[in-house]
C-alpha atoms as a PDB file:
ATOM      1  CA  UNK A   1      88.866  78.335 153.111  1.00  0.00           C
ATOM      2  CA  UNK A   2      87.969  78.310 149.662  1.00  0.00           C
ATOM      3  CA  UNK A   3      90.142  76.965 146.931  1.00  0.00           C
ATOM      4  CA  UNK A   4      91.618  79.203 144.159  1.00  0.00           C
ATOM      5  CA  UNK A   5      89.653  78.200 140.517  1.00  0.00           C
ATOM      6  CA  UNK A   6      93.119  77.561 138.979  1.00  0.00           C
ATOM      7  CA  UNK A   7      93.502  74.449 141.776  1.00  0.00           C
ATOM      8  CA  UNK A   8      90.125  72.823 140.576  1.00  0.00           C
ATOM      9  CA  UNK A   9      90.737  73.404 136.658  1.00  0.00           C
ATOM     10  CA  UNK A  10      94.370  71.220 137.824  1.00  0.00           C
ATOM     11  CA  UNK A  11      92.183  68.579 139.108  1.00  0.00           C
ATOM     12  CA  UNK A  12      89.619  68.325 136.186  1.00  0.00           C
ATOM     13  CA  UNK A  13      92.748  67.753 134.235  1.00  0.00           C
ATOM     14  CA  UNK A  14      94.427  65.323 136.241  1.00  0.00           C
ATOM     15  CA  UNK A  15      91.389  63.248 136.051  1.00  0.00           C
ATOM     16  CA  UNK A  16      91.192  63.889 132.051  1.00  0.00           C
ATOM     17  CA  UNK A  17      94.884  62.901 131.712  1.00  0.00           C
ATOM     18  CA  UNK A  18      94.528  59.972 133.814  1.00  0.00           C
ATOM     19  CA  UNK A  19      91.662  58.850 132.139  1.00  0.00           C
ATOM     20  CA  UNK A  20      93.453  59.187 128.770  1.00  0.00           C
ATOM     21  CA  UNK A  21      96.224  57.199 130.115  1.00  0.00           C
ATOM     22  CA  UNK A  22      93.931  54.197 131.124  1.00  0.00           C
ATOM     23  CA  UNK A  23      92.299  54.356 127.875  1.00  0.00           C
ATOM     24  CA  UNK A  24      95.770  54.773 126.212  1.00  0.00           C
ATOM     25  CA  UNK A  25      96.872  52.142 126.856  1.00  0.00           C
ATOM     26  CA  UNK A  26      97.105  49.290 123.537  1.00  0.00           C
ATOM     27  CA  UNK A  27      95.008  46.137 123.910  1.00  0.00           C
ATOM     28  CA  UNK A  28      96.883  42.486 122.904  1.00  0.00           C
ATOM     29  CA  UNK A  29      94.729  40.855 120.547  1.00  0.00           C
ATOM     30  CA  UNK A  30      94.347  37.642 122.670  1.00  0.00           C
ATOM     31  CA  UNK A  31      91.227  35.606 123.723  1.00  0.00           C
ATOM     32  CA  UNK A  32      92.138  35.340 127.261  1.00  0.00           C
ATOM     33  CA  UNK A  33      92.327  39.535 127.403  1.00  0.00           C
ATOM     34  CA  UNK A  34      88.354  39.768 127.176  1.00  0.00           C
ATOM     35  CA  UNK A  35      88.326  39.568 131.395  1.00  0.00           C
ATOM     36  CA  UNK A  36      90.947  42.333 131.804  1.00  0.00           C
ATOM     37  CA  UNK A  37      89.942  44.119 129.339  1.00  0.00           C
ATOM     38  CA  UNK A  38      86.154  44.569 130.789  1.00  0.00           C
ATOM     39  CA  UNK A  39      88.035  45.154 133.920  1.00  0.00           C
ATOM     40  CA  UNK A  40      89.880  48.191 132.711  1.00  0.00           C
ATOM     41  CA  UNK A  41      87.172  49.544 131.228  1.00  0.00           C
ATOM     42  CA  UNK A  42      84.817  49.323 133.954  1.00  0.00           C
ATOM     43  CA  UNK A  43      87.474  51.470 136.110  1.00  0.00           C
ATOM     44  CA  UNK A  44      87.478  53.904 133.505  1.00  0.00           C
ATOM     45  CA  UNK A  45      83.699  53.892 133.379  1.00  0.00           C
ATOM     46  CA  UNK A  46      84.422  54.810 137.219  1.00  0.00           C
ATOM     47  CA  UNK A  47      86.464  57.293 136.376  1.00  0.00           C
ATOM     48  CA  UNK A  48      84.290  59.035 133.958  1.00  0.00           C
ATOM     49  CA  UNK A  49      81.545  59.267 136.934  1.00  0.00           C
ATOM     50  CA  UNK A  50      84.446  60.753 139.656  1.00  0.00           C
ATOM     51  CA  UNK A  51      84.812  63.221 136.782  1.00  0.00           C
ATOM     52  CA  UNK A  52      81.542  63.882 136.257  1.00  0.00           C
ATOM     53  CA  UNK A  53      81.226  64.752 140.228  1.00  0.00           C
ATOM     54  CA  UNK A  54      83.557  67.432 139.789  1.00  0.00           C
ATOM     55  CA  UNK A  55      82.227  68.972 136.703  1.00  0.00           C
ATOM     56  CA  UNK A  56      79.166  69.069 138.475  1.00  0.00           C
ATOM     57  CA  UNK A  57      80.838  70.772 141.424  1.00  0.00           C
ATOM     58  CA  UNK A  58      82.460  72.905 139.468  1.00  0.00           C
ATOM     59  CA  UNK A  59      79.671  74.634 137.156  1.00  0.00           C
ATOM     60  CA  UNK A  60      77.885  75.360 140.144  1.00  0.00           C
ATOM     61  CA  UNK A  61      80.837  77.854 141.126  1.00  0.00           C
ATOM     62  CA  UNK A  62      79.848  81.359 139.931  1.00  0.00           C
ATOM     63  CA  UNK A  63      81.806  82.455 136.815  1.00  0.00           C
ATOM     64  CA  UNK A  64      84.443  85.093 137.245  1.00  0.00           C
ATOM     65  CA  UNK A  65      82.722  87.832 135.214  1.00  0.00           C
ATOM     66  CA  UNK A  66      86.100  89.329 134.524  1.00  0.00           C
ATOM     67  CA  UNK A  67      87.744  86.236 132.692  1.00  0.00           C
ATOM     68  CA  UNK A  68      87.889  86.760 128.845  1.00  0.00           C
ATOM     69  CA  UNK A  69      87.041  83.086 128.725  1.00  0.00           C
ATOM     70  CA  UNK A  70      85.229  80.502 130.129  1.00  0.00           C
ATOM     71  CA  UNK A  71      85.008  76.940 130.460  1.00  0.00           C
ATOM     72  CA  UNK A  72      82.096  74.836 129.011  1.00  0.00           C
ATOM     73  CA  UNK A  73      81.284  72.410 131.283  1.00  0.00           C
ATOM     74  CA  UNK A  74      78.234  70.999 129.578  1.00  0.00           C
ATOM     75  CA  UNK A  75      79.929  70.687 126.496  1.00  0.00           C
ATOM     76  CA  UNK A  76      82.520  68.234 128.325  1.00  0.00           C
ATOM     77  CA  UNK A  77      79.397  66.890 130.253  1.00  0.00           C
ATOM     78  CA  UNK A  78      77.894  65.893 126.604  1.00  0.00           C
ATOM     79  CA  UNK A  79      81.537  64.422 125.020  1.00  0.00           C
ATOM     80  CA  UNK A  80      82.263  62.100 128.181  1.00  0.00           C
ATOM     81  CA  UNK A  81      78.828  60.939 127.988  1.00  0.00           C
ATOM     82  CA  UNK A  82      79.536  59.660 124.671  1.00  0.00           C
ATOM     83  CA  UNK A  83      82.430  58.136 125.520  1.00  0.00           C
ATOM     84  CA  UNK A  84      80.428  56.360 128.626  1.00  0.00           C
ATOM     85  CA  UNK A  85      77.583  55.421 126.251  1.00  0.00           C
ATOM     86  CA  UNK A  86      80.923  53.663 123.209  1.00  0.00           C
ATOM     87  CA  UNK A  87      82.171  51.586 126.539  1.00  0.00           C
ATOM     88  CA  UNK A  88      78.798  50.409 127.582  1.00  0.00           C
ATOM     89  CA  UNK A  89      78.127  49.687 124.209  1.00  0.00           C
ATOM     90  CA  UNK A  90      81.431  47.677 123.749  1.00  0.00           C
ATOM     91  CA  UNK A  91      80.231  45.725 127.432  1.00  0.00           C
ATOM     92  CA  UNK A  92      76.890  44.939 127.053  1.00  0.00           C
ATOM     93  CA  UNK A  93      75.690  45.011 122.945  1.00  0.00           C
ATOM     94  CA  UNK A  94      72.872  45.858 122.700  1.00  0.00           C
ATOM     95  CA  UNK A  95      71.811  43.428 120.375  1.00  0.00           C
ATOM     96  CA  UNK A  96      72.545  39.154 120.181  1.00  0.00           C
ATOM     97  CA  UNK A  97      75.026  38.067 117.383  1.00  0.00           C
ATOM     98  CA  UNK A  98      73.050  36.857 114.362  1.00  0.00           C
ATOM     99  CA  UNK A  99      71.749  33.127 114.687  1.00  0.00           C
ATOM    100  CA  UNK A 100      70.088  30.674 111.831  1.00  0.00           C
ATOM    101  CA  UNK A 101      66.614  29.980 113.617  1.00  0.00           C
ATOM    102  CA  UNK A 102      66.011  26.877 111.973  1.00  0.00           C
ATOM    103  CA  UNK A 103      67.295  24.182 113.834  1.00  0.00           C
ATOM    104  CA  UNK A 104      69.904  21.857 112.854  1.00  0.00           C
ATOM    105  CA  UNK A 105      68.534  18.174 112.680  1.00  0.00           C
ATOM    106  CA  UNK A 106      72.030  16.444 113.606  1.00  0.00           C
ATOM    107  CA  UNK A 107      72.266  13.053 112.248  1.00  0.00           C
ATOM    108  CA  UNK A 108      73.988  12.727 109.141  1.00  0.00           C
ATOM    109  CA  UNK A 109      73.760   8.984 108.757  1.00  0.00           C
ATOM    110  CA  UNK A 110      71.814   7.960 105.755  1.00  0.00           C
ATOM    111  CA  UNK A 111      71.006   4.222 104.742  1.00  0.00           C
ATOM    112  CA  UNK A 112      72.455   3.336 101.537  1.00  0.00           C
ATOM    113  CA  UNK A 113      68.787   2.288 100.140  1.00  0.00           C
ATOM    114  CA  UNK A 114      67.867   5.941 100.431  1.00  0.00           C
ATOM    115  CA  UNK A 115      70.606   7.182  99.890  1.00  0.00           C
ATOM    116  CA  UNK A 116      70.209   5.707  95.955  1.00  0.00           C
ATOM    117  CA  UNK A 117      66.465   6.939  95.627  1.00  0.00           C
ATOM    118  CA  UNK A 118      67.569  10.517  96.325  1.00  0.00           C
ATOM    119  CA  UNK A 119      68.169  12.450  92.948  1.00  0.00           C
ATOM    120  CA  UNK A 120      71.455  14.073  93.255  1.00  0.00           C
ATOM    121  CA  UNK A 121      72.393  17.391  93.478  1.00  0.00           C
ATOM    122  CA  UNK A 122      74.227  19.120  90.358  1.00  0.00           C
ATOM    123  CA  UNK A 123      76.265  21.981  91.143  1.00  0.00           C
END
């Protein structure tokens, strides 16, 4: 039994909307959100690859020659790839924060006999 094209287009857009929905949703500005956050956006990097599987499914249909349109599969292939590519991004930089290589010496003490052969510093 094969299922009418208009029941799989309902499904590709159930996903979509549910995935909006998950992404919708605003973030609290709080340190101790960083672990649900990552959470919530590995499920929707889940959900991008359930969508993909049905895109996939569904561009190997054949086309319905008579429809005046069609839908572009690839093109929402390419978009949700970008989105994938923004959350990985956000999860895993690509890149360490910038650091001072030279290292710090850490004692701060200083002898008052050298202290007075020093020059001093003008600002």
């Amino acid at each position: 039994m094969t299922v009418p094209p208009i029941a799989d287009w309902r499904c590709v857009l159930g996903l979509l909307l549910a995935l909006c929905i998950v992404l919708g949703f605003p973030v609290r500005a709080q340190a101790d959100d960083a672990s649900p956050e990552h959470a919530r956006l590995a499920a929707a990097l889940r959900q991008l690859d359930a969508i993909d599987r049905l895109i996939a499914q569904e561009a190997t249909r054949p086309r319905d020659e008579r429809a005046r349109y069609h839908f572009d599969y690839g093109r929402l292939s390419a978009d949700l790839e970008r989105v994938r590519a923004g959350i990985r991004d956000y999860l895993t930089p690509s890149r360490a924060q910038p650091r001072d290589p030279a290292v710090l010496l850490g004692d701060y003490r200083q002898s008052t006999a050298a202290a007075s052969c020093e020059p001093e510093a003008t600002p």
